[in-house]
N, C-alpha and C. Protein backbone atom coordinates (compact mmCIF):
# COMPACT_ATOMS: atom_id res chain seq x y z
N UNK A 1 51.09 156.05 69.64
CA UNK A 1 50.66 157.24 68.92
C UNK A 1 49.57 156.88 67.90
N UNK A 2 48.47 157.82 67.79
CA UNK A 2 47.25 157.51 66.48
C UNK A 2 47.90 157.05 65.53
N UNK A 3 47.36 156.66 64.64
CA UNK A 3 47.55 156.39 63.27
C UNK A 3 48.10 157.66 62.32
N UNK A 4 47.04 158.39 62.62
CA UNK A 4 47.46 159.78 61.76
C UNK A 4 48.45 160.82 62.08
N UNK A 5 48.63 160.87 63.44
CA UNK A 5 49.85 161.72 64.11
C UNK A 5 50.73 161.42 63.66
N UNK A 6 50.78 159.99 63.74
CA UNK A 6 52.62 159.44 63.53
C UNK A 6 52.44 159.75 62.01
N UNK A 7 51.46 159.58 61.13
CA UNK A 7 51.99 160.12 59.47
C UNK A 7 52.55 161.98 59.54
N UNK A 8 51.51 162.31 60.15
CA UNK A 8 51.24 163.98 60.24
C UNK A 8 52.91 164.21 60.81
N UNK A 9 53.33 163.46 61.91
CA UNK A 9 54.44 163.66 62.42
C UNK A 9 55.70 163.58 61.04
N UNK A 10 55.62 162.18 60.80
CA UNK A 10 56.24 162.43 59.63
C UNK A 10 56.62 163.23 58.72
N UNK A 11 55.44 163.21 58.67
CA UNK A 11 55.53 165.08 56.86
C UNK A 11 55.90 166.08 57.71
N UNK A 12 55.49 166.16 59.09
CA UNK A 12 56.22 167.23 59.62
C UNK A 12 57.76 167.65 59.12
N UNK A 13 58.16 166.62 60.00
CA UNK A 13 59.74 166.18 60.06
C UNK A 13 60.38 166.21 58.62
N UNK A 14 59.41 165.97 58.12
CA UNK A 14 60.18 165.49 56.63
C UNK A 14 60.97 164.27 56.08
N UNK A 15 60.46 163.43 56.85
CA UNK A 15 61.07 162.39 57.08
C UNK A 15 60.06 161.31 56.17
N UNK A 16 60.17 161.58 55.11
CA UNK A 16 59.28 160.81 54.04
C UNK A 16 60.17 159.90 53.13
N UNK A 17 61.27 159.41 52.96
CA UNK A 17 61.93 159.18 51.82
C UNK A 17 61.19 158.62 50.74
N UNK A 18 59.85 158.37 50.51
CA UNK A 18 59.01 157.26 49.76
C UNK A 18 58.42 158.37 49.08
N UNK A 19 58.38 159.93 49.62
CA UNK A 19 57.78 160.87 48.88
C UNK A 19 58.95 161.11 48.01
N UNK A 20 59.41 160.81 46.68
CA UNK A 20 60.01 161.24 45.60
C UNK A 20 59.23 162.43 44.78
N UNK A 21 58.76 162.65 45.02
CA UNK A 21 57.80 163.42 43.86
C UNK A 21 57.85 163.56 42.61
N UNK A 22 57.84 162.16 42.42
CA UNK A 22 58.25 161.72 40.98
C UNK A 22 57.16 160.75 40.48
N UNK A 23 56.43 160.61 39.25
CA UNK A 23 55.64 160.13 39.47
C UNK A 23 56.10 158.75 38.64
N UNK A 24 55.61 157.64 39.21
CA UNK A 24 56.24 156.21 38.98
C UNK A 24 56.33 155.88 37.77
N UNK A 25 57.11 155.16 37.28
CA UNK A 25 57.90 154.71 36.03
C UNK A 25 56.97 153.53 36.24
N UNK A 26 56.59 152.52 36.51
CA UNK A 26 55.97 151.46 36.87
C UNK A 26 54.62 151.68 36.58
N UNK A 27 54.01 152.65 36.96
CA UNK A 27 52.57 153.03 37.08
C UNK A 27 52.33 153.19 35.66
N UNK A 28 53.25 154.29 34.48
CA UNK A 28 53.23 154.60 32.90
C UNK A 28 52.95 153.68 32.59
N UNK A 29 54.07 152.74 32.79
CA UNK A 29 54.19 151.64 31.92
C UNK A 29 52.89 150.20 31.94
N UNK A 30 52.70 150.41 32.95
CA UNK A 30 51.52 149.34 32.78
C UNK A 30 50.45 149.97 32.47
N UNK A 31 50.16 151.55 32.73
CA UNK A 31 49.39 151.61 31.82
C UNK A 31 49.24 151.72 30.15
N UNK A 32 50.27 151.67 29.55
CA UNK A 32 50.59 151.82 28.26
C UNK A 32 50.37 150.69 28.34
N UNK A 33 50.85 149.79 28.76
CA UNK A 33 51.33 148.24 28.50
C UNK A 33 49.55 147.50 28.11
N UNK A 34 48.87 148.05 28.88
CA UNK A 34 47.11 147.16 29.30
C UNK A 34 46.74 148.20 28.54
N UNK A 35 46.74 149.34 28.33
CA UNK A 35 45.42 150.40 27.35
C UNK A 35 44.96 150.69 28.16
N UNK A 36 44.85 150.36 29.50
CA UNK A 36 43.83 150.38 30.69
C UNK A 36 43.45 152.08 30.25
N UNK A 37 41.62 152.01 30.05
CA UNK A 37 41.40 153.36 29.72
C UNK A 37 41.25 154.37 31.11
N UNK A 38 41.24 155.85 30.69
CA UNK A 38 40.56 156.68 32.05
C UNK A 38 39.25 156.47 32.20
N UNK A 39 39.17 156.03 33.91
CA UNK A 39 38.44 155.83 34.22
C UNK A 39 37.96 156.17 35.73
N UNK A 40 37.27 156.10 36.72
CA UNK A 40 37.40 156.43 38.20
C UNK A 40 38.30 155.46 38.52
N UNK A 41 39.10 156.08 39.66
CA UNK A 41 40.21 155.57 40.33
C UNK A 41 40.35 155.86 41.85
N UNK A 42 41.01 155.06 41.95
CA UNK A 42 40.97 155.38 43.88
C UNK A 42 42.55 155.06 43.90
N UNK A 43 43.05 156.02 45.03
CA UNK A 43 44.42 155.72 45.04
C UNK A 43 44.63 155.77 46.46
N UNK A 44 44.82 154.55 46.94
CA UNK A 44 45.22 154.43 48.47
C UNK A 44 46.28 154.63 49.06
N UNK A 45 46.26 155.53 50.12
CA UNK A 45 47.68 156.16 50.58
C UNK A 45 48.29 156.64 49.74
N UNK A 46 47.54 158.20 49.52
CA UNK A 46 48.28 158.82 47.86
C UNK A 46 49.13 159.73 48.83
N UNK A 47 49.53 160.05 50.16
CA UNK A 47 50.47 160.86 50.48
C UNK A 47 50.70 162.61 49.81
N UNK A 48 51.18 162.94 49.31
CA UNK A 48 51.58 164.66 48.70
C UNK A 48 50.63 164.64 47.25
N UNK A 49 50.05 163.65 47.06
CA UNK A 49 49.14 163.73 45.95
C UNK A 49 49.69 163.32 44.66
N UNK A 50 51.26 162.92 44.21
CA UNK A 50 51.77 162.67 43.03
C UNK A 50 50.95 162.04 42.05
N UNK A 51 50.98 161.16 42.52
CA UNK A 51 50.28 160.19 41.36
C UNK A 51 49.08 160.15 41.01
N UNK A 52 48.21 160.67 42.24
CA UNK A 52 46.36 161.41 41.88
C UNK A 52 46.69 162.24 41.06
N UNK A 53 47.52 163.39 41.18
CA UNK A 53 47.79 164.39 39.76
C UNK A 53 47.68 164.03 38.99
N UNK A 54 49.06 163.17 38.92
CA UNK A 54 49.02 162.22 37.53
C UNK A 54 48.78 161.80 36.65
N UNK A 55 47.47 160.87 37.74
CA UNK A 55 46.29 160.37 36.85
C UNK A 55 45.14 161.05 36.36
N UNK A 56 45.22 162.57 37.02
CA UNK A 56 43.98 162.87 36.93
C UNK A 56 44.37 164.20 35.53
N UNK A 57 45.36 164.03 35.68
CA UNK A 57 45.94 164.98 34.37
C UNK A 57 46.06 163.81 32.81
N UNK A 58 45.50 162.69 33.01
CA UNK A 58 45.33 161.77 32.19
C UNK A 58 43.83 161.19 32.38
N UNK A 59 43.51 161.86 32.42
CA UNK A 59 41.79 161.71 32.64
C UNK A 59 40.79 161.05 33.31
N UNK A 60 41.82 160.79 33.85
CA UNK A 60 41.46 159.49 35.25
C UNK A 60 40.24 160.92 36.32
N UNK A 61 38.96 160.12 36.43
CA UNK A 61 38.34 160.81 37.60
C UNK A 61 39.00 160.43 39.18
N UNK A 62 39.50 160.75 40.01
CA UNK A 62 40.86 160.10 41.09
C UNK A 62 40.23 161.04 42.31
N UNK A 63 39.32 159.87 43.08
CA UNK A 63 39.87 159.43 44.63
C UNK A 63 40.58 159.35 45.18
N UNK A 64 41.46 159.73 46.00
CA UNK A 64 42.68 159.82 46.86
C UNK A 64 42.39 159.82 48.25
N UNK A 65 42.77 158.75 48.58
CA UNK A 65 43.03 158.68 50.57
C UNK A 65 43.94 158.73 51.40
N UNK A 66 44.01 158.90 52.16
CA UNK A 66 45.63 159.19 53.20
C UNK A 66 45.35 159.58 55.01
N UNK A 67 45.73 158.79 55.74
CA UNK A 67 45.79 159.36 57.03
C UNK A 67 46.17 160.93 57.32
N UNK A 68 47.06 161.35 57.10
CA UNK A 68 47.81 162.59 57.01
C UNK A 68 47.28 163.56 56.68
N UNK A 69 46.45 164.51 57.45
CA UNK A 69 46.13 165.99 57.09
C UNK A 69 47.29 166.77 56.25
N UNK A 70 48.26 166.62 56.73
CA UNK A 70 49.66 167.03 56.37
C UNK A 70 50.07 166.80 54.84
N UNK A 71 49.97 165.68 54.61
CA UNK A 71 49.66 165.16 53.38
C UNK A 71 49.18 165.72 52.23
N UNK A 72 47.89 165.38 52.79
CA UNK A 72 46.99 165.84 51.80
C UNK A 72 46.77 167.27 51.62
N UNK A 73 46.89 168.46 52.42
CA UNK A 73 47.25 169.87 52.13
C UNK A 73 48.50 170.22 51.03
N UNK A 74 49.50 169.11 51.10
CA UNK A 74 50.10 169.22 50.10
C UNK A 74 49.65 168.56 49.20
N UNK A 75 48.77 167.60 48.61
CA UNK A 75 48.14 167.29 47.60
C UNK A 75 47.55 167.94 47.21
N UNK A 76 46.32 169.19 48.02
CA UNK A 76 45.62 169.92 47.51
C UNK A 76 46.52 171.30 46.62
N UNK A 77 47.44 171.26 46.86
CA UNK A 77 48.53 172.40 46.39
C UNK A 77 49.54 171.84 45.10
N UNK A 78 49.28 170.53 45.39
CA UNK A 78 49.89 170.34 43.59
C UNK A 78 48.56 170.15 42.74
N UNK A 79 47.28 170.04 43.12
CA UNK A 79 46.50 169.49 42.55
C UNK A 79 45.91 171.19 41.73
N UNK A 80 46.28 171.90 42.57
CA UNK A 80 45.88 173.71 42.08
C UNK A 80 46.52 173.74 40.97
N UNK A 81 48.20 173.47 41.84
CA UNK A 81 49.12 173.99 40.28
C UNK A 81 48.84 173.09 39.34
N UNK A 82 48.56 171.79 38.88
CA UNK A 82 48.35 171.16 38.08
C UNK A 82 47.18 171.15 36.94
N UNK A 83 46.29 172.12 37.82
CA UNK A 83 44.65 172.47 37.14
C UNK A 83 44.01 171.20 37.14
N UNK A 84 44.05 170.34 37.99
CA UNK A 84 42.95 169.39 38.33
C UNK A 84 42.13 169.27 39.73
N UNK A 85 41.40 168.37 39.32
CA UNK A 85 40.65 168.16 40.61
C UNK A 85 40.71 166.67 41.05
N UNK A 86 40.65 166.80 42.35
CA UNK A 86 40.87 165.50 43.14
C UNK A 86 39.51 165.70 44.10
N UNK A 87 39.34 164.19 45.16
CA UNK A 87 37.94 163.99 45.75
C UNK A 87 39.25 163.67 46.61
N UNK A 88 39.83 164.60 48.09
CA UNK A 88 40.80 163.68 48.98
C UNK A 88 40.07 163.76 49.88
N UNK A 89 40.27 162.82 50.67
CA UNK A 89 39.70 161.83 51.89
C UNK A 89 41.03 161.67 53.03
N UNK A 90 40.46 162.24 54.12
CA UNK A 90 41.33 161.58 55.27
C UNK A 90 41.05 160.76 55.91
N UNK A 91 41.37 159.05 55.81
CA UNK A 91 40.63 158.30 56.88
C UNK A 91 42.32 157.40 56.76
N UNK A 92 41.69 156.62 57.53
CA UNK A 92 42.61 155.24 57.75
C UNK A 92 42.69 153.96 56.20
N UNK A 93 42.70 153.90 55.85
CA UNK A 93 42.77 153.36 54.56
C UNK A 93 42.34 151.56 54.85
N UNK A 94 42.93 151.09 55.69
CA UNK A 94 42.02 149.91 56.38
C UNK A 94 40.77 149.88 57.05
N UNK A 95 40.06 151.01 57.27
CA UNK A 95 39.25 151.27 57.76
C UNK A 95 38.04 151.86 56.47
N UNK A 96 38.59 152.13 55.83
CA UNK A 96 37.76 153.29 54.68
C UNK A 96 36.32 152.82 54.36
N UNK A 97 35.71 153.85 54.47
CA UNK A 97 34.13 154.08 54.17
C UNK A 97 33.83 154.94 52.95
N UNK A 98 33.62 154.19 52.22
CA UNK A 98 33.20 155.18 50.99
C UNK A 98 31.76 154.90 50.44
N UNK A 99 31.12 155.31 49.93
CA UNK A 99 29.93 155.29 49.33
C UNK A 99 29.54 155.61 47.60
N UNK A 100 28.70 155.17 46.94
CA UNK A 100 28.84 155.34 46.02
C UNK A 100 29.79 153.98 45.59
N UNK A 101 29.53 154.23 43.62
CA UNK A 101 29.60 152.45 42.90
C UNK A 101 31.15 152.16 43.18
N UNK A 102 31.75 151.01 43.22
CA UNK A 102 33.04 150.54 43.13
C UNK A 102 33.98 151.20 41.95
N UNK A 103 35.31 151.05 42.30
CA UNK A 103 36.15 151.27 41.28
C UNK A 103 36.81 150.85 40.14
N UNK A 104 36.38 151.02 38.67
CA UNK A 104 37.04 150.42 38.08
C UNK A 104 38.94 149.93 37.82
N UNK A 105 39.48 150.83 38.91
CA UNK A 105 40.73 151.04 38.65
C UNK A 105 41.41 151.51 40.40
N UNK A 106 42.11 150.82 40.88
CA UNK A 106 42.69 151.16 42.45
C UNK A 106 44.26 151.25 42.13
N UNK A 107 44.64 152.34 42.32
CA UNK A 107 46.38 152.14 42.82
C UNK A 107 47.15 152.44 43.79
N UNK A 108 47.97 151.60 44.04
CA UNK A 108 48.34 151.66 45.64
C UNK A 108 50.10 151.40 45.52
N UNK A 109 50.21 152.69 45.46
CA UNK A 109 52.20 152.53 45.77
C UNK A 109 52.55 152.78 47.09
N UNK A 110 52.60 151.36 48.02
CA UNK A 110 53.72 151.30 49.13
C UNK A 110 52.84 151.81 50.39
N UNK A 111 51.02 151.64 50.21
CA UNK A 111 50.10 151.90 51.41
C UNK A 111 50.20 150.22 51.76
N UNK A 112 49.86 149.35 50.85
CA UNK A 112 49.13 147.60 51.30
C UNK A 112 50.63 147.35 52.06
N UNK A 113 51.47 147.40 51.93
CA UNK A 113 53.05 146.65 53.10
C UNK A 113 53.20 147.06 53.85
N UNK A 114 52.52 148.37 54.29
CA UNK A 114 52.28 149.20 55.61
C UNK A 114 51.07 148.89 56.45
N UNK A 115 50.20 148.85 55.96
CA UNK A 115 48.82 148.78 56.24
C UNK A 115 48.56 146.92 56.73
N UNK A 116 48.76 145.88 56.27
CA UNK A 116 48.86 144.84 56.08
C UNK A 116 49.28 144.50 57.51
N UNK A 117 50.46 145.43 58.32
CA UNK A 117 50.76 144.97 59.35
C UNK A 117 49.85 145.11 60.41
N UNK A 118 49.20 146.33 60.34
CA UNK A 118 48.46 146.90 61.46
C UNK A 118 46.69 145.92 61.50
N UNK A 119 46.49 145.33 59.94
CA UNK A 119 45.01 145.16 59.84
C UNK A 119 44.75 144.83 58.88
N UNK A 120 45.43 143.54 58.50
CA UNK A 120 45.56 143.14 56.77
C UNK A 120 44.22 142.08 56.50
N UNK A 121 43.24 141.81 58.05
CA UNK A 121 41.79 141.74 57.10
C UNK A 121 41.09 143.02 57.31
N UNK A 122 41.64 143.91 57.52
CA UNK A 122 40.93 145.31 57.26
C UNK A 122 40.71 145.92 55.89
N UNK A 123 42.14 145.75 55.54
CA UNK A 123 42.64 146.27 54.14
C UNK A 123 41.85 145.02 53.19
N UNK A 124 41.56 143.92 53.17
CA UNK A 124 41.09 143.15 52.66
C UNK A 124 39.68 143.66 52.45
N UNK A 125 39.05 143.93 53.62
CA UNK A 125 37.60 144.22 53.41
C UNK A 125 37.45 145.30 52.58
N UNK A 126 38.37 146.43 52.68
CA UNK A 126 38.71 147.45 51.78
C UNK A 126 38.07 147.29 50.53
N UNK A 127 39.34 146.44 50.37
CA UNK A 127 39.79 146.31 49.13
C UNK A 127 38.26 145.17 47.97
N UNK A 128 37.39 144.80 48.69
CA UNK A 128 36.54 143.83 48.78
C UNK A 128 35.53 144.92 48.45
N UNK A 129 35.42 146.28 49.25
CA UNK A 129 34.44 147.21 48.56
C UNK A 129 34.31 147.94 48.03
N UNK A 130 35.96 148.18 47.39
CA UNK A 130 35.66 149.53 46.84
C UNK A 130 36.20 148.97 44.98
N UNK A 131 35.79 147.64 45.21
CA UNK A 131 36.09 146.76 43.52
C UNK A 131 35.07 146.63 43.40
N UNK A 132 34.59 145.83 42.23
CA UNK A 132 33.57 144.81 41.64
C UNK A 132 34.23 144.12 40.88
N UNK A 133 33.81 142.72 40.53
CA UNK A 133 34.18 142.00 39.34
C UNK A 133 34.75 142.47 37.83
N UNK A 134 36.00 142.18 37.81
CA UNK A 134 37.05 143.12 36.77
C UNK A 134 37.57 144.45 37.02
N UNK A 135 37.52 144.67 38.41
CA UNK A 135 38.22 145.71 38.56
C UNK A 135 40.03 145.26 38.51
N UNK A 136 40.47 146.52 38.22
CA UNK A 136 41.94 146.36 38.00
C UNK A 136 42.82 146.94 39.80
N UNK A 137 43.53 146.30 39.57
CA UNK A 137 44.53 146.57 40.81
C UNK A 137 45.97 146.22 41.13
N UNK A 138 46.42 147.76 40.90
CA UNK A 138 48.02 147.91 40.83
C UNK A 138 48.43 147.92 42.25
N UNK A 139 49.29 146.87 42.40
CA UNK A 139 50.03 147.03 43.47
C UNK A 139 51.61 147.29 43.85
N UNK A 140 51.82 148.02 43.65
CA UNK A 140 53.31 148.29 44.31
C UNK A 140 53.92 148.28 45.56
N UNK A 141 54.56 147.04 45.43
CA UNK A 141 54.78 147.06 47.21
C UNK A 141 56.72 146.76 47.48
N UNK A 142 56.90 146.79 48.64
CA UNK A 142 58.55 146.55 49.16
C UNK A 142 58.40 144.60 48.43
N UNK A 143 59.93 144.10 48.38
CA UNK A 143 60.42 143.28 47.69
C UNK A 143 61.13 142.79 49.05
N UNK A 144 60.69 141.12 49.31
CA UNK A 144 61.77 140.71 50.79
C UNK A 144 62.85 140.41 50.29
N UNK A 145 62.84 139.89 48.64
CA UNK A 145 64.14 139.60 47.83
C UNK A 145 65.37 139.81 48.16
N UNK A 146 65.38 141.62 48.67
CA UNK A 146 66.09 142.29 48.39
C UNK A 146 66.77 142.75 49.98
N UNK A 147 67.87 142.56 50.99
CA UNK A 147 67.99 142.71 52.26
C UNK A 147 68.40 143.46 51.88
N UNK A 148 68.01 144.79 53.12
CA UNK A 148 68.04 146.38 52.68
C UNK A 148 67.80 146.62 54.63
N UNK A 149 68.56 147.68 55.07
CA UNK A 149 68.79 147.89 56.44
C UNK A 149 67.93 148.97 56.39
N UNK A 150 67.31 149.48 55.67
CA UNK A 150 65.94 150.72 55.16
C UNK A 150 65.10 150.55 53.99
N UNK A 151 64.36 151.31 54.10
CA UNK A 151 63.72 151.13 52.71
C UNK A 151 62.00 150.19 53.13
N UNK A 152 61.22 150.23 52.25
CA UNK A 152 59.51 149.84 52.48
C UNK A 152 59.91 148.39 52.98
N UNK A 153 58.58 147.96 53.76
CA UNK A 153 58.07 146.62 54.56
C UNK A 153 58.32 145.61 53.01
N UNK A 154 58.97 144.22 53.29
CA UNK A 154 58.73 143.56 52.15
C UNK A 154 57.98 142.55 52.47
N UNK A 155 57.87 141.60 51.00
CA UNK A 155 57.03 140.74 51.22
C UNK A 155 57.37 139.78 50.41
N UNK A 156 57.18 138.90 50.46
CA UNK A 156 57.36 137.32 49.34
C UNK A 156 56.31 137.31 48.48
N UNK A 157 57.04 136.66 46.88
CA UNK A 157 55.95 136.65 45.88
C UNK A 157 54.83 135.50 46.82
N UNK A 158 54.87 134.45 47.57
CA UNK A 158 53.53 133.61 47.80
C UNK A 158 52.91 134.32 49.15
N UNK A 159 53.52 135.53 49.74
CA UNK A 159 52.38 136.06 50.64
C UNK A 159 51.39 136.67 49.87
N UNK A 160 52.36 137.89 48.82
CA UNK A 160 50.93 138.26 48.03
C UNK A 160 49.96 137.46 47.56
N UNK A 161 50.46 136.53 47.09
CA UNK A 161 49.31 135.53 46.25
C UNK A 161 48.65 134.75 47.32
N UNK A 162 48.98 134.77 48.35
CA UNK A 162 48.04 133.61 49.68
C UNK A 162 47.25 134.99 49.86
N UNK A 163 47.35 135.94 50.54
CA UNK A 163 46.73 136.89 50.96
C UNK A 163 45.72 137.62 50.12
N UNK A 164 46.30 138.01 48.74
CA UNK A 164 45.28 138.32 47.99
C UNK A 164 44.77 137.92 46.75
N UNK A 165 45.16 136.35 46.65
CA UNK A 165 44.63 135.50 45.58
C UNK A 165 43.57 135.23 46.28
N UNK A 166 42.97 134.91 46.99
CA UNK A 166 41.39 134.68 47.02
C UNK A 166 40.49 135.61 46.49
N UNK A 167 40.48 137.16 46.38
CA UNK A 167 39.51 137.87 46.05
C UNK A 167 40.35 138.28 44.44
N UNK A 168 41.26 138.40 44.42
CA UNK A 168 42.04 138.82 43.23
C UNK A 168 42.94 137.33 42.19
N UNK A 169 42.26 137.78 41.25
CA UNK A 169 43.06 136.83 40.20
C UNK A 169 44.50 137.47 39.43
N UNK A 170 46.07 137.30 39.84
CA UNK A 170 46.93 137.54 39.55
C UNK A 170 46.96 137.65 38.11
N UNK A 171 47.32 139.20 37.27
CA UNK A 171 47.72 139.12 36.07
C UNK A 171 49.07 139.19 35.92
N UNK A 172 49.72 139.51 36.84
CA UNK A 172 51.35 139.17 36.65
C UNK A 172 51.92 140.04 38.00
N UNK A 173 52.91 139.54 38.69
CA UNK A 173 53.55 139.95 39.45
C UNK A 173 55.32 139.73 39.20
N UNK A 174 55.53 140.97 38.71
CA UNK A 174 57.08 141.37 38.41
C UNK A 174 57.81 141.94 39.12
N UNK A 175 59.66 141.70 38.95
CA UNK A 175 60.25 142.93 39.86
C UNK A 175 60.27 144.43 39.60
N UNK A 176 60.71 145.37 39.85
CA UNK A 176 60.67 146.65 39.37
C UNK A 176 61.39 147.43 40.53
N UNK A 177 61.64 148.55 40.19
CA UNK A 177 62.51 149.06 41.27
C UNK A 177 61.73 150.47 41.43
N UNK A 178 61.54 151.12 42.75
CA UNK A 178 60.82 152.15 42.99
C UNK A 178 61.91 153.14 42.88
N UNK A 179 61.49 154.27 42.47
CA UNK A 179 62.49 155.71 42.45
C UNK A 179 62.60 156.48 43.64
N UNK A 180 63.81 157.07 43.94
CA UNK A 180 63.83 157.71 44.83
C UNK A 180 64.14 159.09 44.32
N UNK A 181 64.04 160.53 45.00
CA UNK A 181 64.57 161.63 44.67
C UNK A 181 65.25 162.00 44.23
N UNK A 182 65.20 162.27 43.16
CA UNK A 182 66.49 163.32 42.02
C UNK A 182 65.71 162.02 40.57
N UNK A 183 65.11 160.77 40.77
CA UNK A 183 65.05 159.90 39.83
C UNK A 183 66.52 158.44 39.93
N UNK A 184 66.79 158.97 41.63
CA UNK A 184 67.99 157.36 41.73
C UNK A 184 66.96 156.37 41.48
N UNK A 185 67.69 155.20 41.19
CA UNK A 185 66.88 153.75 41.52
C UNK A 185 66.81 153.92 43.13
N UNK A 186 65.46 153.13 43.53
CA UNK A 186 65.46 153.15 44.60
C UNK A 186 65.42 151.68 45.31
N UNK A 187 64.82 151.13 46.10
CA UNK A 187 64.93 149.68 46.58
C UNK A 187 63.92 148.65 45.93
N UNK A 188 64.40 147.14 45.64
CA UNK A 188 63.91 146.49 44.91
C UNK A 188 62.02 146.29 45.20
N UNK A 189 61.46 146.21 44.67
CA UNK A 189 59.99 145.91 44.69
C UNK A 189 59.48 144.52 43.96
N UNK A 190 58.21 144.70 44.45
CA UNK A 190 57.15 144.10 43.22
C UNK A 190 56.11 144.91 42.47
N UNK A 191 55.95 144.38 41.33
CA UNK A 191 54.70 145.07 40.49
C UNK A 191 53.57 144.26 40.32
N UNK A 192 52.54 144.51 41.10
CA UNK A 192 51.68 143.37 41.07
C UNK A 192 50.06 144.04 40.26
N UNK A 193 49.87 143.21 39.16
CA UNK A 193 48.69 143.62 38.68
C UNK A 193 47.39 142.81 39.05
N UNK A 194 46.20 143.52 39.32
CA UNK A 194 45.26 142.24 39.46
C UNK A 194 43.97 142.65 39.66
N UNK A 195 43.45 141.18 39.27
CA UNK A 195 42.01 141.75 38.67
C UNK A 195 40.69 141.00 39.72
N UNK A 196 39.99 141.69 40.10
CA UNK A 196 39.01 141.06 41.32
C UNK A 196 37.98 139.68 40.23
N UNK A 197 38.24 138.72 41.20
CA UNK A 197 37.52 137.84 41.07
C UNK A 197 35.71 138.01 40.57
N UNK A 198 35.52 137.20 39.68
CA UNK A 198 34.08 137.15 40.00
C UNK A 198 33.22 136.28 40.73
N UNK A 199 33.89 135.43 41.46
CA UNK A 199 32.77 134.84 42.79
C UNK A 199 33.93 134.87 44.34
């Protein structure tokens, strides 16, 4: 099946559990934590739009991408009620073509452990153009830590750092736990911050 069907299929079904519509406890906090100011942002695999709101209700100018037509019609419908504006994009997120200067600021809850499988020097090249030197980059991804019979793709703290310590210089990679609906804890993660290299 395409790439985008099987998401589109998804939101059909409703079969999202990763859509909480809650917007991340993880995401606040590091930004309180860094000052990190508003600034343009790109948010890869923003799904129903949560966290583009979010940010963009915090002054963040926010890019949003997503396979999912499905998706993103519901992004455009919280983004009404919210009184902001978003720039959403339907492409493949390993694939993405964008134009115009790099981002000072990328966040990505739970697209890179998905994406990684299908085309993880895709997502690399991505991720390679839509930075410049000191760009910031939140990563939230599944935790292999944690054996779980459901729940996001995990990964080991030294894959992230083999895979994307060459273009990215690690500012800290912590545990954290992603939320699920109603605000349960949800399955263990990582919080990975990081900042693009300058050579």
């Amino acid at each position: 099946m395409e790439l985008s069907a099987h998401w589109d299929q998804r939101y059909a079904d409703g079969n999202t559990p990763w859509d909480s519509r809650l917007a991340s406890k993880e995401l606040a906090r590091v930004l309180a934590e860094t000052g990190l100011p508003a600034s343009r942002a790109l948010e890869l695999g923003c799904g129903t739009g949560t966290h583009a709101v979010w940010l963009a209700t915090r002054g963040f100018d926010v890019t949003a991408v997503d396979c999912s037509e499905l998706a993103l019609e519901q992004a455009r419908q919280q983004a009404r009620s919210a009184g902001v504006q978003l720039n959403l994009m339907c492409q493949d997120v390993s694939r993405l073509e964008l134009t115009g200067e790099p981002f000072p600021f990328v966040f990505d809850r739970g697209c890179y452990h998905c994406a990684r499988r299908n085309d993880r020097e895709g997502m690399l090249r991505v991720l390679k153009n839509v930075t410049a030197p000191g760009s910031k980059y939140l990563l939230l991804t599944g935790n292999a830590n944690e054996q779980r019979d459901h729940g996001p793709p995990g990964l080991h703290e030294h894959e992230i750092r083999e895979e994307l310590g060459g273009l990215f210089a690690v500012d800290f990679i912590r545990e954290f736990h992603f939320e699920d609906p109603g605000g349960a804890q949800g399955p263990l993660g990582w919080s990975c911050l990081l900042t693009r290299r300058h050579s």
